[in-house]
PDB file of N, CA and C in Angstrom:
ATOM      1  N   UNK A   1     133.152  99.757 103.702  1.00  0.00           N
ATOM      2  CA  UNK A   1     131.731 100.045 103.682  1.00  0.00           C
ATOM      3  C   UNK A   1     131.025  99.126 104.685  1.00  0.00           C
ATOM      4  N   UNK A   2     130.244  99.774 105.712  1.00  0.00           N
ATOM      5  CA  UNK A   2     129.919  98.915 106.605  1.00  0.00           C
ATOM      6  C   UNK A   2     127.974  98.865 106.193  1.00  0.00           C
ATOM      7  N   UNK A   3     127.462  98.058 106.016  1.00  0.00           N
ATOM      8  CA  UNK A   3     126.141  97.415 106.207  1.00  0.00           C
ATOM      9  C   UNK A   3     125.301  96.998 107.493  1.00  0.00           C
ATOM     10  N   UNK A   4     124.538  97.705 107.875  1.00  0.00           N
ATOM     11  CA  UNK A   4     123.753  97.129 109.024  1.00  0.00           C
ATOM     12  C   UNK A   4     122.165  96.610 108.918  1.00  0.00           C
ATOM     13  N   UNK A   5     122.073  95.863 109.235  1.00  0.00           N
ATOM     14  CA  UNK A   5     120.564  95.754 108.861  1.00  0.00           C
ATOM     15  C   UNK A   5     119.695  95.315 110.646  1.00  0.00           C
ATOM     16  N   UNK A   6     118.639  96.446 110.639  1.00  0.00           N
ATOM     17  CA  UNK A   6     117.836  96.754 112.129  1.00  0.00           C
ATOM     18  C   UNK A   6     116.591  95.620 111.564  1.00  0.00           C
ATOM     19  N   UNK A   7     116.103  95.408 112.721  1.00  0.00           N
ATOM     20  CA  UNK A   7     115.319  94.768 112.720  1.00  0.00           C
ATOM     21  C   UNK A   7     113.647  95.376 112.945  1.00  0.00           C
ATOM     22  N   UNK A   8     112.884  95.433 112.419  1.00  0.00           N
ATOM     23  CA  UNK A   8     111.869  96.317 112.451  1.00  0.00           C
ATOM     24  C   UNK A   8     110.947  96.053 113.706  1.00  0.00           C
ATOM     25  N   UNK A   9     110.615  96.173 115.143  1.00  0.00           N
ATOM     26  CA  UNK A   9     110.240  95.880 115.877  1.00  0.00           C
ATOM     27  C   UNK A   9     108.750  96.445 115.827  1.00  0.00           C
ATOM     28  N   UNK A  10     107.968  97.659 115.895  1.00  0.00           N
ATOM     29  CA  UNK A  10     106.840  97.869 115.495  1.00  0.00           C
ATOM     30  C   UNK A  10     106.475  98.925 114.131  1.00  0.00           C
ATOM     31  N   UNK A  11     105.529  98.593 113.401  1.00  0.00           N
ATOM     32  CA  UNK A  11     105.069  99.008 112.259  1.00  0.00           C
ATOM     33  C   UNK A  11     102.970  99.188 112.645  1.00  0.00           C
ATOM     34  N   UNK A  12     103.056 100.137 111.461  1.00  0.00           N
ATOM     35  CA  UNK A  12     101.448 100.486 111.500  1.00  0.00           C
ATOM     36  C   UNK A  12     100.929 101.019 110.580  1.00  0.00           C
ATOM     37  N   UNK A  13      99.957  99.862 110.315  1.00  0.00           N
ATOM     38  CA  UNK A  13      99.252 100.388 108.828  1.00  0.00           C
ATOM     39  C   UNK A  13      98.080 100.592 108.910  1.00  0.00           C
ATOM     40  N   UNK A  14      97.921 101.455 108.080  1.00  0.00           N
ATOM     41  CA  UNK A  14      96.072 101.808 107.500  1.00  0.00           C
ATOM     42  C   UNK A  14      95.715 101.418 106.296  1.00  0.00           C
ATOM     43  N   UNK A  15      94.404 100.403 106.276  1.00  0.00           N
ATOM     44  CA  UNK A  15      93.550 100.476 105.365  1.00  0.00           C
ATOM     45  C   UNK A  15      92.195 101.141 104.904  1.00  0.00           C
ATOM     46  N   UNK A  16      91.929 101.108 104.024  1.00  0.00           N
ATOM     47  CA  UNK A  16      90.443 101.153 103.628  1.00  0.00           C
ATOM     48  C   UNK A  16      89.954 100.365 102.870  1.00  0.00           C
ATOM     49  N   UNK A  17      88.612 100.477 102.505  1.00  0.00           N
ATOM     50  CA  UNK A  17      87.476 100.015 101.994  1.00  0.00           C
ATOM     51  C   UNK A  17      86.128 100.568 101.510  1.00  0.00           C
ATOM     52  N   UNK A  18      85.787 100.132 100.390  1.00  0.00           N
ATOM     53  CA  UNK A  18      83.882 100.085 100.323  1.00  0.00           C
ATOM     54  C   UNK A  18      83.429  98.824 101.097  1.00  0.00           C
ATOM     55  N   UNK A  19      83.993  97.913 101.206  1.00  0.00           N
ATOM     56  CA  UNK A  19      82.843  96.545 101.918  1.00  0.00           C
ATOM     57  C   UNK A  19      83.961  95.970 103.102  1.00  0.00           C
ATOM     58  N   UNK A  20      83.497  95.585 103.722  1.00  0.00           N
ATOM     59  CA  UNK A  20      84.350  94.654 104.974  1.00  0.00           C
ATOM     60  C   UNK A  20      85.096  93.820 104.466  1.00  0.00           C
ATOM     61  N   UNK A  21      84.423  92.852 103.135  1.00  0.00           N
ATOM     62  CA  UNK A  21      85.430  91.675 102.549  1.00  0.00           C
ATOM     63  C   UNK A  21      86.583  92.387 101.861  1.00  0.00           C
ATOM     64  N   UNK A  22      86.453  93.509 101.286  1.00  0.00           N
ATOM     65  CA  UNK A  22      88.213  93.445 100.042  1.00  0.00           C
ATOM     66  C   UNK A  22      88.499  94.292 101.908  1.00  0.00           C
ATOM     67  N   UNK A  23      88.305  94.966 103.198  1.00  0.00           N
ATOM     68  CA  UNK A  23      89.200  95.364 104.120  1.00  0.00           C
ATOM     69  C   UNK A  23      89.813  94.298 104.874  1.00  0.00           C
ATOM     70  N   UNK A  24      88.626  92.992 104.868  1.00  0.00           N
ATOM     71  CA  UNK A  24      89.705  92.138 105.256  1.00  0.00           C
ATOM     72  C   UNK A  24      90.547  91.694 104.162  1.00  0.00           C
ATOM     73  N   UNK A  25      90.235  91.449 103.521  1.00  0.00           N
ATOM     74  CA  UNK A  25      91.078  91.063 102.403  1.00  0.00           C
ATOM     75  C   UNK A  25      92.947  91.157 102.484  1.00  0.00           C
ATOM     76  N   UNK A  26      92.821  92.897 102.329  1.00  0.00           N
ATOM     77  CA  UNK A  26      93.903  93.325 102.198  1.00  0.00           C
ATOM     78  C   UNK A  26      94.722  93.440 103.341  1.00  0.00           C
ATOM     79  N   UNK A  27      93.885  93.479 104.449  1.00  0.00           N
ATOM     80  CA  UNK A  27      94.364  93.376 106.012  1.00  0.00           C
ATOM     81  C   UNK A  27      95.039  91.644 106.106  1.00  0.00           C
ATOM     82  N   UNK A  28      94.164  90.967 105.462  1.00  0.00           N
ATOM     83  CA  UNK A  28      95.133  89.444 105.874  1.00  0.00           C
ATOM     84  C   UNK A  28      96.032  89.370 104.921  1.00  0.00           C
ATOM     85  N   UNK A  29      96.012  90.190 103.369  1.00  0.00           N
ATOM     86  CA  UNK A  29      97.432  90.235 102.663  1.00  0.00           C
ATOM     87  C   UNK A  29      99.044  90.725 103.277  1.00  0.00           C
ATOM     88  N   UNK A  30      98.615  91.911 104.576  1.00  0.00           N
ATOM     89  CA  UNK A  30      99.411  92.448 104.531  1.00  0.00           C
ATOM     90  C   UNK A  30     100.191  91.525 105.818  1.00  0.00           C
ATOM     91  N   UNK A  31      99.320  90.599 106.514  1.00  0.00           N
ATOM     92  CA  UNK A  31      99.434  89.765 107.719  1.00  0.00           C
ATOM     93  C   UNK A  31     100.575  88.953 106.920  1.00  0.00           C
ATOM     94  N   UNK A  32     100.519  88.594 105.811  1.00  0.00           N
ATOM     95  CA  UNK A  32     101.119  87.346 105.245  1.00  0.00           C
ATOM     96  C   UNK A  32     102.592  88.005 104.645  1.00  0.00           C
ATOM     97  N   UNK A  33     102.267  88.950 104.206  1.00  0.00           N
ATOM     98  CA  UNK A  33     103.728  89.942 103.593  1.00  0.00           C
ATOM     99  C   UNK A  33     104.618  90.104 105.417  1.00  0.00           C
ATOM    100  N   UNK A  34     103.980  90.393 106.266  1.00  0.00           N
ATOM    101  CA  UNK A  34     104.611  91.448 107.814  1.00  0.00           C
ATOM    102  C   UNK A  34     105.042  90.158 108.181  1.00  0.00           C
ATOM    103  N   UNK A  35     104.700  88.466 107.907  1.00  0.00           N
ATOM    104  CA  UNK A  35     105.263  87.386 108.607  1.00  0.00           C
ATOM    105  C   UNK A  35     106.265  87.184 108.396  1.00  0.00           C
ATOM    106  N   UNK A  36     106.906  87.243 106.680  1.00  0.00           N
ATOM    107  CA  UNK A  36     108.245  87.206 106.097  1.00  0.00           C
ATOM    108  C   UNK A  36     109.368  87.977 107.034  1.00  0.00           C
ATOM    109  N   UNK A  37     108.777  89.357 107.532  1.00  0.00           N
ATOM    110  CA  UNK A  37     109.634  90.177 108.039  1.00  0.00           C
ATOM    111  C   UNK A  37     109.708  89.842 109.450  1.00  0.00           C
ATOM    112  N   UNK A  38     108.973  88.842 109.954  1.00  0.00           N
ATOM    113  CA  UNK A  38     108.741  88.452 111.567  1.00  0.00           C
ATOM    114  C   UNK A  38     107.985  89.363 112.604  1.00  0.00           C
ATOM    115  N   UNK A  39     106.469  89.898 112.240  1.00  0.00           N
ATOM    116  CA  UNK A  39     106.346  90.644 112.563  1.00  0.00           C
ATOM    117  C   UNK A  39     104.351  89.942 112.698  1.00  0.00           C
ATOM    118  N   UNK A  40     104.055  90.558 113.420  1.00  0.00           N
ATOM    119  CA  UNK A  40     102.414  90.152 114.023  1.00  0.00           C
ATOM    120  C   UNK A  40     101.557  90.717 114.669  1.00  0.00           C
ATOM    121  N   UNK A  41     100.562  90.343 114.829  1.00  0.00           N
ATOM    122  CA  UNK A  41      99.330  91.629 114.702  1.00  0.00           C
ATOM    123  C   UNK A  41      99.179  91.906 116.103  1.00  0.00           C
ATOM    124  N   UNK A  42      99.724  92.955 116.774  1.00  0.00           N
ATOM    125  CA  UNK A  42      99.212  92.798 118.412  1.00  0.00           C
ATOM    126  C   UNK A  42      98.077  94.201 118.389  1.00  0.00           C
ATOM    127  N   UNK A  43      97.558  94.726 117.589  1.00  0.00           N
ATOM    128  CA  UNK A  43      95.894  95.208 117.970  1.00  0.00           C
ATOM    129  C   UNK A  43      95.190  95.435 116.704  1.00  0.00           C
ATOM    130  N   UNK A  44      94.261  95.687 116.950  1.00  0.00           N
ATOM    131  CA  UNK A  44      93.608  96.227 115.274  1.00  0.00           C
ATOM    132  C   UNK A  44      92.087  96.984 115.796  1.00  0.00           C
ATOM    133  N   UNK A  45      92.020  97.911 114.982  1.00  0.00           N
ATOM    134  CA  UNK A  45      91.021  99.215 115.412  1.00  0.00           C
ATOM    135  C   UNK A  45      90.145  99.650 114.090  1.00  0.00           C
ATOM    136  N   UNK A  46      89.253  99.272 114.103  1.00  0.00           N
ATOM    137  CA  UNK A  46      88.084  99.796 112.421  1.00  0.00           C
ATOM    138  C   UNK A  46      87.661 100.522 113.083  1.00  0.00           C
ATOM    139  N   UNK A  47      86.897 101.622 112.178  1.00  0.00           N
ATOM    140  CA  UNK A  47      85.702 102.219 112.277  1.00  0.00           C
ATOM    141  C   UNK A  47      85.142 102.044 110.207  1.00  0.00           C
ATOM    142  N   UNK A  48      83.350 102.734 111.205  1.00  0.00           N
ATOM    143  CA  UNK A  48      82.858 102.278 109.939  1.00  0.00           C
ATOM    144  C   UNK A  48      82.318 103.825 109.527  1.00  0.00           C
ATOM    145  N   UNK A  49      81.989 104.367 108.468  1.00  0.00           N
ATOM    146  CA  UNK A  49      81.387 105.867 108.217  1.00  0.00           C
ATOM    147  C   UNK A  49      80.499 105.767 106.916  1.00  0.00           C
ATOM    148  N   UNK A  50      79.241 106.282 107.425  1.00  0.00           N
ATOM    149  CA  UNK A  50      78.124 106.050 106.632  1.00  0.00           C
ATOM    150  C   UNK A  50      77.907 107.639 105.584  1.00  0.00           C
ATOM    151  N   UNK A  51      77.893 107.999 104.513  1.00  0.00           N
ATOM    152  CA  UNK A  51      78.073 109.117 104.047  1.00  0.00           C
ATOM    153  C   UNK A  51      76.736 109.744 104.390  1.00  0.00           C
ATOM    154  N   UNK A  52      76.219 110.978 103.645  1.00  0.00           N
ATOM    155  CA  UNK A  52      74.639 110.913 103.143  1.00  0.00           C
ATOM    156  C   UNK A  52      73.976 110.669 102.414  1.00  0.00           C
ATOM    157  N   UNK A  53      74.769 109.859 101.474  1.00  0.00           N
ATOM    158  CA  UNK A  53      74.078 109.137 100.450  1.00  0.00           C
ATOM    159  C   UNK A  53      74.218 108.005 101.176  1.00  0.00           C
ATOM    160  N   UNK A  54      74.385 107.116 102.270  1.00  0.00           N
ATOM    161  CA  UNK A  54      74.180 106.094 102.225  1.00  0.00           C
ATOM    162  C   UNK A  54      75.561 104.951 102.473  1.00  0.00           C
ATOM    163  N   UNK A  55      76.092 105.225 101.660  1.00  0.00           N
ATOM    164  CA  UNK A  55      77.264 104.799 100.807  1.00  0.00           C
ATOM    165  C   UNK A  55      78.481 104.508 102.404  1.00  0.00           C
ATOM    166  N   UNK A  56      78.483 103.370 102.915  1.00  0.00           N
ATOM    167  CA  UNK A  56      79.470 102.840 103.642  1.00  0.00           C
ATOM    168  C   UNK A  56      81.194 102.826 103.504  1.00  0.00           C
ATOM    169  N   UNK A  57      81.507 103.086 104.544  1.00  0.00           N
ATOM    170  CA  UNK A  57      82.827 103.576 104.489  1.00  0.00           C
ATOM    171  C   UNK A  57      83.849 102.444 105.466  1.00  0.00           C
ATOM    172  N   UNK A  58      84.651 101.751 105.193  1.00  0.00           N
ATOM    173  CA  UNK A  58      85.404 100.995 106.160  1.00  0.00           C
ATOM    174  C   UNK A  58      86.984 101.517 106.117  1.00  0.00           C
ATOM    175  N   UNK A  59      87.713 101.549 107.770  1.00  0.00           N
ATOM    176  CA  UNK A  59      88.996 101.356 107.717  1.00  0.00           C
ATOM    177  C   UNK A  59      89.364 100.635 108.785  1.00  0.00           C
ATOM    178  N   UNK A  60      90.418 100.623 108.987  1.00  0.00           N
ATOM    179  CA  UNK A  60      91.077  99.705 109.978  1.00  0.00           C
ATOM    180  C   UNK A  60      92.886 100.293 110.262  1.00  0.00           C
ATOM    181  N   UNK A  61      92.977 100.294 111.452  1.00  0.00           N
ATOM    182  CA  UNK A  61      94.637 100.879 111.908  1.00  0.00           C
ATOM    183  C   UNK A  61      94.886  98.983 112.014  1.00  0.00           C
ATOM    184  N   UNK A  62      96.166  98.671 111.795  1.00  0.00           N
ATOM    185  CA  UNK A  62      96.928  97.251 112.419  1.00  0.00           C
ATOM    186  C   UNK A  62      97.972  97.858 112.745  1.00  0.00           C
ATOM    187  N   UNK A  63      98.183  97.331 114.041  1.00  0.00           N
ATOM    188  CA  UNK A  63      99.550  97.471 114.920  1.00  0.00           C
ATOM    189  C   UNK A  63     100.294  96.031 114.847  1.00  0.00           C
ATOM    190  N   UNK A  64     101.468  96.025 114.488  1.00  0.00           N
ATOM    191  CA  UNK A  64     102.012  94.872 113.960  1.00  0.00           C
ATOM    192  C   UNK A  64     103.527  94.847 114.982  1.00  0.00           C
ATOM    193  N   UNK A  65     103.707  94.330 115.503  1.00  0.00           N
ATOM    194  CA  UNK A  65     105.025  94.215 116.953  1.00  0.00           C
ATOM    195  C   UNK A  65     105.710  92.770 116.204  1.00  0.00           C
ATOM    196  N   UNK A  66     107.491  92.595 116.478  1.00  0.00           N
ATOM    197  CA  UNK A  66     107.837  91.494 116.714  1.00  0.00           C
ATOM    198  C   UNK A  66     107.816  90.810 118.225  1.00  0.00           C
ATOM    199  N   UNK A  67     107.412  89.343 117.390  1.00  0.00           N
ATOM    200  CA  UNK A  67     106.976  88.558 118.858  1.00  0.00           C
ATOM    201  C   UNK A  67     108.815  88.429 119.524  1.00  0.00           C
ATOM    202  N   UNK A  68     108.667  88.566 121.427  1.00  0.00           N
ATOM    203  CA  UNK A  68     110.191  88.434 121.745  1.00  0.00           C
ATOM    204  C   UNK A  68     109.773  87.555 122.222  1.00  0.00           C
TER     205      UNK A  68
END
């Protein structure tokens, strides 16, 4: 039985949010989980969307690369 284990070179996640604080929030949780795996933030992209009620909308793409 042979075992290989790859090394994950780029990954990409999406979050959301109601407020900017729990999007960063969970955006620097996931910074701290992707370090274990050797892995780091090379862009990051929000937008924000306002409903018609008002009611604010946050997300964010992270592009996460290992550093060579």
């Amino acid at each position: 039985m042979n075992i290989s284990f790859d090394l994950i070179e780029d990954k990409i996640e999406f979050f959301e949010a109601d407020d900017l604080q729990t999007l960063e929030k969970k955006i620097n949780e996931q910074i701290e989980n992707n370090k274990a795996i050797l892995l780091h933030v090379h862009h990051v992209s929000h937008q924000m969307h306002v409903a018609e009620n008002g009611q604010r909308f946050y997300s964010a793409v992270v592009h996460f690369k290992a550093k060579k």
